[in-house]
N, C-alpha and C. Protein backbone atom coordinates (compact mmCIF):
# COMPACT_ATOMS: atom_id res chain seq x y z
N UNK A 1 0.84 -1.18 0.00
CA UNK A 1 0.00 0.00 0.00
C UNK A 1 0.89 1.25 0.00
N UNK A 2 0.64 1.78 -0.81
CA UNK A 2 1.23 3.71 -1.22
C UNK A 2 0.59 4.24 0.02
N UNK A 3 1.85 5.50 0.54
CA UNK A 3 1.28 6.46 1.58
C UNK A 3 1.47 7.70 0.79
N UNK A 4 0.16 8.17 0.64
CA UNK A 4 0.28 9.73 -0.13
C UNK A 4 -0.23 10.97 1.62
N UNK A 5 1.13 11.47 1.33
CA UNK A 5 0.71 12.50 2.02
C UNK A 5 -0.08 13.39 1.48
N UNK A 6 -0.52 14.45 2.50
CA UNK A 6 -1.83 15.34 2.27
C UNK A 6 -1.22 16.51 3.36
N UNK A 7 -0.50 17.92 2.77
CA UNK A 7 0.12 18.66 3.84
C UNK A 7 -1.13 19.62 4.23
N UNK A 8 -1.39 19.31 5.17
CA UNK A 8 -2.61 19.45 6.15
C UNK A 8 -2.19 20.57 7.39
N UNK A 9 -1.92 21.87 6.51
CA UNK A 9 -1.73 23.46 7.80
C UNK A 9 -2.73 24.05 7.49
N UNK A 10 -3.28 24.45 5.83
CA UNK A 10 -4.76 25.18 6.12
C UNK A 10 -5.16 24.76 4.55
N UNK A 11 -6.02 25.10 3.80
CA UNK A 11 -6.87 24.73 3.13
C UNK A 11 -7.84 23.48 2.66
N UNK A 12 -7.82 22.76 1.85
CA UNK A 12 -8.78 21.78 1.50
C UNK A 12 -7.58 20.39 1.36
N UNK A 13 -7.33 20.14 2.77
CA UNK A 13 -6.67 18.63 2.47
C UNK A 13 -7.67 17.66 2.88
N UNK A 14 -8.92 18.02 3.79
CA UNK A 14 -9.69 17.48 3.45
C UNK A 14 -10.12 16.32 2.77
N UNK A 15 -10.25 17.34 1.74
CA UNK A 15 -10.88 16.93 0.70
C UNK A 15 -9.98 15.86 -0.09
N UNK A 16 -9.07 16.32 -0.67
CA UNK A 16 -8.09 15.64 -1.25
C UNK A 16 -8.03 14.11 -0.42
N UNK A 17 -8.09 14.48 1.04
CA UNK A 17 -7.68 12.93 1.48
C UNK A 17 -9.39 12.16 1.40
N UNK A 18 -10.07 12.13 1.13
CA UNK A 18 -11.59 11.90 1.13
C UNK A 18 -11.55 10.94 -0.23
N UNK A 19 -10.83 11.83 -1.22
CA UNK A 19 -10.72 11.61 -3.15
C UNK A 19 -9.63 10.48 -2.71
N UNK A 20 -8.51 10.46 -2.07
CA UNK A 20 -7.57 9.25 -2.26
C UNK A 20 -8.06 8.20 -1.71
N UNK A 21 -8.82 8.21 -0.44
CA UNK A 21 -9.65 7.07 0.05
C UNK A 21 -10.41 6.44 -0.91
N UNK A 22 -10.66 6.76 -2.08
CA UNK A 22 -11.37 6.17 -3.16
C UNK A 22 -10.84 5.23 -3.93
N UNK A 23 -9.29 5.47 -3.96
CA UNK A 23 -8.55 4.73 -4.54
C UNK A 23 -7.70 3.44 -3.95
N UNK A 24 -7.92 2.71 -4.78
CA UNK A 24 -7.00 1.50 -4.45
C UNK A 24 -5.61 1.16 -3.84
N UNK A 25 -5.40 0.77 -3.10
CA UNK A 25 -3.92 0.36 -2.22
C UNK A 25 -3.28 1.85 -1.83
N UNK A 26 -4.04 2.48 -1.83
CA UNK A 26 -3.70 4.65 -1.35
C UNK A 26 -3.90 4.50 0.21
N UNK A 27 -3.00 4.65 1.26
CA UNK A 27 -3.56 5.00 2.79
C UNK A 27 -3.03 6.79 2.24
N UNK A 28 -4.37 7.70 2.49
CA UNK A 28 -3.46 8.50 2.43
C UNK A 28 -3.39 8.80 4.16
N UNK A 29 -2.52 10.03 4.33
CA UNK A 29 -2.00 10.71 5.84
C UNK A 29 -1.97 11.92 5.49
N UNK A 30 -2.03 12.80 6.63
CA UNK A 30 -1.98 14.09 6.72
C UNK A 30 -0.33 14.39 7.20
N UNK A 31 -0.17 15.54 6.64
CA UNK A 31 1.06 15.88 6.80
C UNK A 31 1.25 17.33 7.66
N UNK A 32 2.08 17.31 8.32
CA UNK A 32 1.89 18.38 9.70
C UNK A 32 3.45 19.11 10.08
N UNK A 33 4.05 17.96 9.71
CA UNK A 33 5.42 18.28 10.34
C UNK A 33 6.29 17.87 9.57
N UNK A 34 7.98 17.54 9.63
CA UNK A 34 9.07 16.87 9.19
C UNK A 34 8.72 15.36 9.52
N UNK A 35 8.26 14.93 10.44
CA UNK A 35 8.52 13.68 10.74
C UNK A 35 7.42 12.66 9.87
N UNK A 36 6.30 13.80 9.61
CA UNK A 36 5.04 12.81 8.55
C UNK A 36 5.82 12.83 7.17
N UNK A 37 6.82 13.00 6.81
CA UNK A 37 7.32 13.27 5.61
C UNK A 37 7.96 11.67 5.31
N UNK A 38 7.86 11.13 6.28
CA UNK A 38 8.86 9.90 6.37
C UNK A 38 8.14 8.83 5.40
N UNK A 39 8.74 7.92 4.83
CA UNK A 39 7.88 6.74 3.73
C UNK A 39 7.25 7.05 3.16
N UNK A 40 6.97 8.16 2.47
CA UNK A 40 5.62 8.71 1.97
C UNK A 40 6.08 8.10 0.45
N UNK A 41 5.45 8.25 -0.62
CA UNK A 41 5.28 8.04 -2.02
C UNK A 41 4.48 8.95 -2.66
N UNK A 42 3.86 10.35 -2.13
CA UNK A 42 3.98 11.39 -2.74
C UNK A 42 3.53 12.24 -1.74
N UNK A 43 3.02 13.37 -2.32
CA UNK A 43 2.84 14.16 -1.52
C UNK A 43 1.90 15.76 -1.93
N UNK A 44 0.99 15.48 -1.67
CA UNK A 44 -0.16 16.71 -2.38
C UNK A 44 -0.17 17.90 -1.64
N UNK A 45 0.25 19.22 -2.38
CA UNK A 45 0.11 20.13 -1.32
C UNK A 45 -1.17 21.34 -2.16
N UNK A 46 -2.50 21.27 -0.75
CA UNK A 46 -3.77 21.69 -1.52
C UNK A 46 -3.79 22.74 -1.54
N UNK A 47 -4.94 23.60 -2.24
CA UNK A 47 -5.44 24.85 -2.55
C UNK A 47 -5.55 25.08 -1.10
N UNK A 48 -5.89 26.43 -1.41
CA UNK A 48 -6.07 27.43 -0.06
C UNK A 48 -5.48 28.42 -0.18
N UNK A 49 -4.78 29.36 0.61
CA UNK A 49 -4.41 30.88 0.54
C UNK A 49 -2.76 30.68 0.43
N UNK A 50 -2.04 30.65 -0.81
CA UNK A 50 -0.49 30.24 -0.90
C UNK A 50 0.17 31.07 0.50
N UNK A 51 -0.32 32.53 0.64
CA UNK A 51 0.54 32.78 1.68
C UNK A 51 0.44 32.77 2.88
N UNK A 52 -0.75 32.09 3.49
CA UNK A 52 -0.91 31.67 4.46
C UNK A 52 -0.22 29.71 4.66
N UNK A 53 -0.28 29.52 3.51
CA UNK A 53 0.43 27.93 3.97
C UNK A 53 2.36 27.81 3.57
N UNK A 54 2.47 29.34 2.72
CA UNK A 54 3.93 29.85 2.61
C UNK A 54 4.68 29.70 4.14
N UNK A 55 3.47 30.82 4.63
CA UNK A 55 4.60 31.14 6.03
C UNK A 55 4.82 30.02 6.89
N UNK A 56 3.14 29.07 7.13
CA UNK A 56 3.42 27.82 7.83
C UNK A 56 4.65 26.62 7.40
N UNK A 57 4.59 26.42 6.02
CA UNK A 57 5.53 25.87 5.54
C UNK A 57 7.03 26.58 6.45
N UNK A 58 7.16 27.33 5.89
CA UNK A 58 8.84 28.07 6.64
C UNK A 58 8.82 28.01 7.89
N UNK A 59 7.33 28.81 8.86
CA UNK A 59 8.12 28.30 10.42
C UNK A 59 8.40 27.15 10.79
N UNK A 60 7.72 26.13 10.09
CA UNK A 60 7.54 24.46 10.22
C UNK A 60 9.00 24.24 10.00
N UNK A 61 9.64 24.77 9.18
CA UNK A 61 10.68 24.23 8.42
C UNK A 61 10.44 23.20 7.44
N UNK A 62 9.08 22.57 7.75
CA UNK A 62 8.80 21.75 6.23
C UNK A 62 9.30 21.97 4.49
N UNK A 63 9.27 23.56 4.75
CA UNK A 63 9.88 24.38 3.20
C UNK A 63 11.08 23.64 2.64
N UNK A 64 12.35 23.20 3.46
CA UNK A 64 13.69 22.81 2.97
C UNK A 64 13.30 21.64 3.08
N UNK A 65 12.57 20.82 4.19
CA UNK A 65 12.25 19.27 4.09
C UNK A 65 11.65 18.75 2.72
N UNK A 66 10.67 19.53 2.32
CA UNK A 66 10.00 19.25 0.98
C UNK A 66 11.06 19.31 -0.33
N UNK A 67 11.25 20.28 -0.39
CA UNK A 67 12.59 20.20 -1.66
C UNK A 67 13.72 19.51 -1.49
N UNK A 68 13.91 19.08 -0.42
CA UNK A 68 15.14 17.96 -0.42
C UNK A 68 14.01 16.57 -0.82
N UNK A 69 12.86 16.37 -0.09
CA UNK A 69 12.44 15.23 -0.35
C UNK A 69 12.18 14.77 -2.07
N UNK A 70 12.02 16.31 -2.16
CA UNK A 70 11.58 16.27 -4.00
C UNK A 70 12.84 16.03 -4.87
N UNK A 71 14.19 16.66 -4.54
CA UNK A 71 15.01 16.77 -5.01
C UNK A 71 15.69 14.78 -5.47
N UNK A 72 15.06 14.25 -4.02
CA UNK A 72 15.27 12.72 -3.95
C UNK A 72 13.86 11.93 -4.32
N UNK A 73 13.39 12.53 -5.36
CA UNK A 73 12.30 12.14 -5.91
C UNK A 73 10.85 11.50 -5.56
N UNK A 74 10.38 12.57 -4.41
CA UNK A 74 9.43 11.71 -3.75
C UNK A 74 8.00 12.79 -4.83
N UNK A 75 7.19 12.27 -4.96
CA UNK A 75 6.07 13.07 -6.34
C UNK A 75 5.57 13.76 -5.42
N UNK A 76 5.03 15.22 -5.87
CA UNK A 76 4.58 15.85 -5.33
C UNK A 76 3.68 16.24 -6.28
N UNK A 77 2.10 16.74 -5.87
CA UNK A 77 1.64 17.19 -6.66
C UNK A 77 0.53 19.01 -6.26
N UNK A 78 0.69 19.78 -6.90
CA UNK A 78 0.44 21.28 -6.04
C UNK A 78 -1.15 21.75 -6.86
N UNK A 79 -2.39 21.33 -5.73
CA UNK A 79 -3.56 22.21 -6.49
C UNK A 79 -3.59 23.24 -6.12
N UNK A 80 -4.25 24.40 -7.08
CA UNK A 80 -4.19 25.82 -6.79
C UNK A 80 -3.28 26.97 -6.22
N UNK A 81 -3.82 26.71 -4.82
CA UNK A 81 -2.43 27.38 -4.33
C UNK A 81 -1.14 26.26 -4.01
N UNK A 82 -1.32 25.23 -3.99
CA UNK A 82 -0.47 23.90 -4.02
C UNK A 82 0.69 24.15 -5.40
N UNK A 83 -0.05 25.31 -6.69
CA UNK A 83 0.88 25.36 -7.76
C UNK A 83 1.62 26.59 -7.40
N UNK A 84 1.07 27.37 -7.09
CA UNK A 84 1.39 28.60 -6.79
C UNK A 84 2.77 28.48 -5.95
N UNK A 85 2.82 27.55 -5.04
CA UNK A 85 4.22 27.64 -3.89
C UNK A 85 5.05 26.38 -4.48
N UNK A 86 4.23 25.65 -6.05
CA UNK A 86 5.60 24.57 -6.49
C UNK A 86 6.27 25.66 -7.53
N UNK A 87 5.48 27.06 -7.95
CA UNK A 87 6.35 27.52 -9.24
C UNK A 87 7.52 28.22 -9.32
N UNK A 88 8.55 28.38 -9.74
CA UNK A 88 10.03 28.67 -9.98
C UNK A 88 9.83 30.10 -9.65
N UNK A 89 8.86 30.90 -10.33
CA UNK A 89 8.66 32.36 -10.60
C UNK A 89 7.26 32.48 -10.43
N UNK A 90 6.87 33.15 -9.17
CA UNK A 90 5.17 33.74 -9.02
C UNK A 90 5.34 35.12 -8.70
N UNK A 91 4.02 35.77 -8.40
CA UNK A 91 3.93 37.10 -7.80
C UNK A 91 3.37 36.72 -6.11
N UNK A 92 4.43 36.00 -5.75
CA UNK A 92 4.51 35.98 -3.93
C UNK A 92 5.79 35.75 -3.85
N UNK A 93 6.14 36.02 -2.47
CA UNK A 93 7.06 35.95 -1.47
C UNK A 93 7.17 34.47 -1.40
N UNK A 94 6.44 33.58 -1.16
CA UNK A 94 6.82 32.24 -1.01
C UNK A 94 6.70 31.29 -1.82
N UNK A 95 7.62 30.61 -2.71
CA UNK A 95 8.17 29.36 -3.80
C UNK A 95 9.44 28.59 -3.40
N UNK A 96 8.60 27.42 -3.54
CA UNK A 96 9.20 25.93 -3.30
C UNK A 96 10.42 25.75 -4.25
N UNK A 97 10.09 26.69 -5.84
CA UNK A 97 10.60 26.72 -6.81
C UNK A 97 10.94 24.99 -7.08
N UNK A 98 10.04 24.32 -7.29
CA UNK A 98 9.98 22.81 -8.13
C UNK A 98 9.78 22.36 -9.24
N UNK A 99 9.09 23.58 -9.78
CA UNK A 99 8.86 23.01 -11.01
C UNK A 99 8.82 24.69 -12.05
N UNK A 100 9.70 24.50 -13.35
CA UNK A 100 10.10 25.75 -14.10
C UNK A 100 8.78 26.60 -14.75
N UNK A 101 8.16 26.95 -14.00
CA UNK A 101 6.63 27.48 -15.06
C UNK A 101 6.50 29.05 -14.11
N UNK A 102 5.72 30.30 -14.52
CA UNK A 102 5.61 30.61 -14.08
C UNK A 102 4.10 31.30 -13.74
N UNK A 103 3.69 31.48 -12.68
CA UNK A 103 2.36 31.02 -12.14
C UNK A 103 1.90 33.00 -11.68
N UNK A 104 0.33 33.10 -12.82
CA UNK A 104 0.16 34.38 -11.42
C UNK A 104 -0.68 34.36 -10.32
N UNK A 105 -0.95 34.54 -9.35
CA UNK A 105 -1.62 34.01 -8.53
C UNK A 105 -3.66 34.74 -8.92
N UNK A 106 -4.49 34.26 -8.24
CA UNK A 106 -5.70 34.53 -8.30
C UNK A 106 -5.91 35.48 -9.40
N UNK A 107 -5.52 35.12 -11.23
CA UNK A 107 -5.42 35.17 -12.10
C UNK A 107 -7.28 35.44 -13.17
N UNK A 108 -7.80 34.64 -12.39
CA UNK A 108 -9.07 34.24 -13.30
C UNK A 108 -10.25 35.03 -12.36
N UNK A 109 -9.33 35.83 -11.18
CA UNK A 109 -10.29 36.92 -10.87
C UNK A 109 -10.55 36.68 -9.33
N UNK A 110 -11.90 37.21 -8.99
CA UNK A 110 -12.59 37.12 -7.77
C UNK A 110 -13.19 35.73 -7.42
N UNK A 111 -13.83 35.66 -6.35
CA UNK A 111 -14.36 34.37 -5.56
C UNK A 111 -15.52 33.74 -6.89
N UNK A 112 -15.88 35.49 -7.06
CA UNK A 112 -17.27 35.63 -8.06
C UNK A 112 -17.14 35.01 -9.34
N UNK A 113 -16.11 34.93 -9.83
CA UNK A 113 -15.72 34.71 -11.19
C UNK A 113 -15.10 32.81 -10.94
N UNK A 114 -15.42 32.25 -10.38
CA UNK A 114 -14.77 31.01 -9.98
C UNK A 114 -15.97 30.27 -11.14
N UNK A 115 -15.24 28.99 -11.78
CA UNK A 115 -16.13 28.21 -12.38
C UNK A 115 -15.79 26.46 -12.91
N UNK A 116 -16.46 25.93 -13.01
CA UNK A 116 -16.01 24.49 -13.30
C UNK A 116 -16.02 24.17 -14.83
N UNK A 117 -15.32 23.20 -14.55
CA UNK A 117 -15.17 22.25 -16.17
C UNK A 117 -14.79 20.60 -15.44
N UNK A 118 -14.78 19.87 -16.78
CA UNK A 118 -14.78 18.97 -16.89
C UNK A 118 -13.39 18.24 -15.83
N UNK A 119 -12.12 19.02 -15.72
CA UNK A 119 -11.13 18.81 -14.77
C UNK A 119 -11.39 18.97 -13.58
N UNK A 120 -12.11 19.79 -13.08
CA UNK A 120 -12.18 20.41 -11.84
C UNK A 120 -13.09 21.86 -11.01
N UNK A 121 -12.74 22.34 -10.50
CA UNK A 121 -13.06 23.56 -9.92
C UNK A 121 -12.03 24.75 -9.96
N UNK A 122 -12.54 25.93 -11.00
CA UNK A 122 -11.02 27.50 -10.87
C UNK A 122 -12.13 28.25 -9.63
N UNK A 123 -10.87 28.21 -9.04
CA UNK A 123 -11.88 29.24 -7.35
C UNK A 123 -10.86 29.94 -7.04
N UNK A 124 -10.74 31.57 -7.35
CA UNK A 124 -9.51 32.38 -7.13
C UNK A 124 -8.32 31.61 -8.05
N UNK A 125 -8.54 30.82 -8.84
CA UNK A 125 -7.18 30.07 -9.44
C UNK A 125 -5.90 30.80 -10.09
N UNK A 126 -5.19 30.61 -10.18
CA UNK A 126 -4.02 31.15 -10.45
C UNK A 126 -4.03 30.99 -12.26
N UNK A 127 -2.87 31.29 -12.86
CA UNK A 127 -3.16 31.09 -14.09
C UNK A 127 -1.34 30.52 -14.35
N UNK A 128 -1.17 29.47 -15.42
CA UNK A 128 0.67 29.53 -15.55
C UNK A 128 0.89 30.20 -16.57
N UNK A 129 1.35 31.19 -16.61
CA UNK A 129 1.74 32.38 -17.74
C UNK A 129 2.63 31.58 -18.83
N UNK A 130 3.62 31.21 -18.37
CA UNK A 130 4.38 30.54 -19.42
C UNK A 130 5.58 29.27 -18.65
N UNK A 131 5.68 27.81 -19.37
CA UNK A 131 6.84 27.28 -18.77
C UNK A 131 8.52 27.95 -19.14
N UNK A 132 9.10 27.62 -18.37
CA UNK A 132 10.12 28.56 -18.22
C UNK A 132 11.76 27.53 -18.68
N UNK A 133 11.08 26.57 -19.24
CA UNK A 133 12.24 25.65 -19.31
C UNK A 133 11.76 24.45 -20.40
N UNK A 134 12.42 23.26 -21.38
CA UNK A 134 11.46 22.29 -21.91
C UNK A 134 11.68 21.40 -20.58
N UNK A 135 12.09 21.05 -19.82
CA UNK A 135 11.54 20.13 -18.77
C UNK A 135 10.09 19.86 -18.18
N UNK A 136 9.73 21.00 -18.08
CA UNK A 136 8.03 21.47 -17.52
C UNK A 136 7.36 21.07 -19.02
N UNK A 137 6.43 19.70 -19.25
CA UNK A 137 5.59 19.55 -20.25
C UNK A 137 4.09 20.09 -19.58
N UNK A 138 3.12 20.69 -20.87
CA UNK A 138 1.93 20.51 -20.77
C UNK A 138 1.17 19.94 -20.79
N UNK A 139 0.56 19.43 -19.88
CA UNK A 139 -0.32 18.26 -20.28
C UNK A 139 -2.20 18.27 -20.30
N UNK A 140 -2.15 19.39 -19.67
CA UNK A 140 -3.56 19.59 -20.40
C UNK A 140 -3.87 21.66 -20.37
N UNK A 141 -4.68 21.64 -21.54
CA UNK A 141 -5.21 23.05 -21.24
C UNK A 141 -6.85 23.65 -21.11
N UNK A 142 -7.05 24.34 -20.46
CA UNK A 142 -8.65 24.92 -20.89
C UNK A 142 -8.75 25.95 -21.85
N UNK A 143 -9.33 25.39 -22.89
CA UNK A 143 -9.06 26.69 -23.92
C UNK A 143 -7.77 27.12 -24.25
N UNK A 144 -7.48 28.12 -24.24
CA UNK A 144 -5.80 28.51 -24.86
C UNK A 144 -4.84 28.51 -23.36
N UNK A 145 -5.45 28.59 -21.92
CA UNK A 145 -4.90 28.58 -20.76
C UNK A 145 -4.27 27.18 -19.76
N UNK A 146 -2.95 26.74 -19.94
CA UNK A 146 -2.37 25.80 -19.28
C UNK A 146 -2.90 25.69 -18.03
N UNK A 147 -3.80 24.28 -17.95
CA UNK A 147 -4.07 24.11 -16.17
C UNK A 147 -3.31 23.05 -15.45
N UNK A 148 -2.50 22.44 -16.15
CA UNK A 148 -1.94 21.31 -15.68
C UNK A 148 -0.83 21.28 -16.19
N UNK A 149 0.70 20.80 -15.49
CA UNK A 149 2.07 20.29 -16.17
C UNK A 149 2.61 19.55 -14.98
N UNK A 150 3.44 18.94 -15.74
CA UNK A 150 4.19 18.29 -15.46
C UNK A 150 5.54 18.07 -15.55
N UNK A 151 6.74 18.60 -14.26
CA UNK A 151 8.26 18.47 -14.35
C UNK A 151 9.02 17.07 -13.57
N UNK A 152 9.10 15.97 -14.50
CA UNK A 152 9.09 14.85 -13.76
C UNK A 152 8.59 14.15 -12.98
N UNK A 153 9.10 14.35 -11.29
CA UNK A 153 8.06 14.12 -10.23
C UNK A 153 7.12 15.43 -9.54
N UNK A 154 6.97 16.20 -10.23
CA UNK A 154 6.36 16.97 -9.43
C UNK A 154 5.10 17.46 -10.68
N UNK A 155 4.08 17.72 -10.21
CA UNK A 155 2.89 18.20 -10.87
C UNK A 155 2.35 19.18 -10.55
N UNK A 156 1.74 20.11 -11.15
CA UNK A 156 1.13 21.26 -10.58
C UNK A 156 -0.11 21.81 -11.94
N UNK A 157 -1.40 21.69 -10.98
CA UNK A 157 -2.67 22.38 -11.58
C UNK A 157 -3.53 23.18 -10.91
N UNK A 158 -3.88 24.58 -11.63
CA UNK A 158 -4.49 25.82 -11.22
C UNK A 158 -6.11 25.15 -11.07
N UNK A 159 -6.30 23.89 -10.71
CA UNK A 159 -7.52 23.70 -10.36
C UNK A 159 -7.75 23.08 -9.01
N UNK A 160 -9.25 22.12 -8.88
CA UNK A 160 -9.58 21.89 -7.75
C UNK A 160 -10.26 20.72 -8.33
N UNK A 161 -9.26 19.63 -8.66
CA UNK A 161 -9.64 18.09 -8.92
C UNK A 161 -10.26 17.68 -7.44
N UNK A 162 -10.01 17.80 -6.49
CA UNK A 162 -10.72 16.97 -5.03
C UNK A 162 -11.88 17.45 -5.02
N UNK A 163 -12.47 18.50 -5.74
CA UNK A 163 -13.85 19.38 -5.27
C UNK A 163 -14.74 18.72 -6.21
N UNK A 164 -14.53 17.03 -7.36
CA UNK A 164 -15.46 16.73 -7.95
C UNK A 164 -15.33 15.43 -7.30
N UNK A 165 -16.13 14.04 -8.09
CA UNK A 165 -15.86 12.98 -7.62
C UNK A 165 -14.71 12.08 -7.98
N UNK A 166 -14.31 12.57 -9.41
CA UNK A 166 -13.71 12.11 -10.41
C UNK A 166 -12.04 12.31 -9.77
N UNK A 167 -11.36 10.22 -9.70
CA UNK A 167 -10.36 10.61 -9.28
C UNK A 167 -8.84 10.38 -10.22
N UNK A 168 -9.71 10.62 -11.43
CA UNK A 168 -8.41 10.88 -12.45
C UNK A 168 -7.14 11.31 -12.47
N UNK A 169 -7.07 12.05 -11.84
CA UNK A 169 -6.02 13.25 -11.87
C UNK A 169 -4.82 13.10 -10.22
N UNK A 170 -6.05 12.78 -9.48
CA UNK A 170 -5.01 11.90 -8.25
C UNK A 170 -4.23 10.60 -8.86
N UNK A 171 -4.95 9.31 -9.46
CA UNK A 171 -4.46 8.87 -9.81
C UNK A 171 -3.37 8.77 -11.21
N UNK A 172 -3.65 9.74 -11.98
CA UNK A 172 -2.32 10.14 -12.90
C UNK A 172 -1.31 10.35 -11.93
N UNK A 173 -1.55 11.42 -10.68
CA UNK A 173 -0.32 11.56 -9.92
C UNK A 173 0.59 10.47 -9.78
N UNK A 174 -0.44 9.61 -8.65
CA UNK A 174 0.56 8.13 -8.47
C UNK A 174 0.80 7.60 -9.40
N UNK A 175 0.62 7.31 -10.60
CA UNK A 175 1.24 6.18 -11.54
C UNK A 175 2.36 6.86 -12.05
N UNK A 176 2.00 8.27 -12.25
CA UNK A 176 3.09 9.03 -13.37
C UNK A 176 3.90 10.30 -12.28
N UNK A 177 3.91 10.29 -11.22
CA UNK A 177 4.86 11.22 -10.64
C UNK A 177 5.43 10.58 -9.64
N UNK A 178 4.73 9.82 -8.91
CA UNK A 178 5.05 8.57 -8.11
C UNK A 178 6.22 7.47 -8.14
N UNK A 179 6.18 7.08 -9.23
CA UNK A 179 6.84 6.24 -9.54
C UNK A 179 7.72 6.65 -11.21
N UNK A 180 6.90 6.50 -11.68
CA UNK A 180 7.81 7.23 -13.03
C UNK A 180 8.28 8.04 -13.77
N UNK A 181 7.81 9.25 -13.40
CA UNK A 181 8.21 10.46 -14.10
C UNK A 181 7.30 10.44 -15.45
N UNK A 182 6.96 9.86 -15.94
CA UNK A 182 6.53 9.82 -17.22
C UNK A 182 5.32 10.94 -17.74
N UNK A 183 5.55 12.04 -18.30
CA UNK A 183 4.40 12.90 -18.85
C UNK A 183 3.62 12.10 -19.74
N UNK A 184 2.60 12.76 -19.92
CA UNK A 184 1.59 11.97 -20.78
C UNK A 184 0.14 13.46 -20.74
N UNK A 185 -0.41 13.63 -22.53
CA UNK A 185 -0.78 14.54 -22.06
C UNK A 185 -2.71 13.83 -21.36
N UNK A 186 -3.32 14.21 -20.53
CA UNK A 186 -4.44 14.11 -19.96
C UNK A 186 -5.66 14.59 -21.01
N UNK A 187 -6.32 13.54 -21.26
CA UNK A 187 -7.27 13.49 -22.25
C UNK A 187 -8.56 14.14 -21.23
């Protein structure tokens, strides 16, 4: 059985851990500290307010724990504001800098302007302006706007896959950031 962490300081990990319980041989865990970081096989960090889970990240010290863990290839995957603190280059103070794209934050507007599609939920979503490197592939878009890529083990999408039932997109994580690196674009 896979342990997917779920870094659980403030927004919708919830949820996310609700969507992995759906899936097969997944225990997921909540992640809190350095020490939940241990055995894991990936690691989802959810939407919510990037700079409110920025600063927790840093006093935690989780911030350097995570990029060393990533650096030694443990998958990580970043919704919403989860992309916002994996991108190389944003308009905040706090980046994980994991993956080469660069991200603007609450991009697609107000609370008001939030809307669904077939991937997910955009709620305050960020937008990725442009990848910043060919390492970072695209793997899916809405319309002419990148919501999803992929830099090896690490993933990052300006949506809110846990806010439907559909657990597609968790499970792309584990097969393809988890274990293989392998992009593939998401039909």
């Amino acid at each position: 059985m896979k342990k997917i962490g779920i870094l659980a300081l403030q927004g919708d990990f919830l949820e996310h851990y609700q969507i992995l319980k759906k899936i097969k041989n997944i225990q997921p865990v909540y992640v809190k500290n350095i020490t939940d970081l241990a055995d894991l096989s990936g690691l989802i960090i959810p939407g919510g307010e990037s700079t409110t889970i920025g600063k927790l990240l840093k006093f935690s010290k989780l911030d350097k724990a995570i990029k060393k863990s990533a650096k030694n290839g443990l998958g990580i995957y970043g919704t919403c504001a989860g992309c916002v603190l994996l991108a190389s280059k944003v308009d905040s103070q706090y980046s994980l800098k994991l993956i080469d794209i660069e991200v603007k934050r609450n991009a697609y507007g107000r609370q008001l302007d939030s809307f669904s599609t077939n991937m997910g939920l955009f709620i305050r979503a960020p937008k990725i302006i442009k990848l910043l490197s060919n390492k970072a592939k695209i793997l899916k878009k809405n319309k002419k706007n990148i919501i999803l890529v992929q830099q090896n083990n690490i993933l990052a999408g300006t949506f809110h896959p846990e806010l439907t039932k559909n657990t597609k997109i968790h499970e792309y994580f584990i097969k393809h950031c988890c274990d293989k690196y392998l992009p593939r674009i998401i039909a």
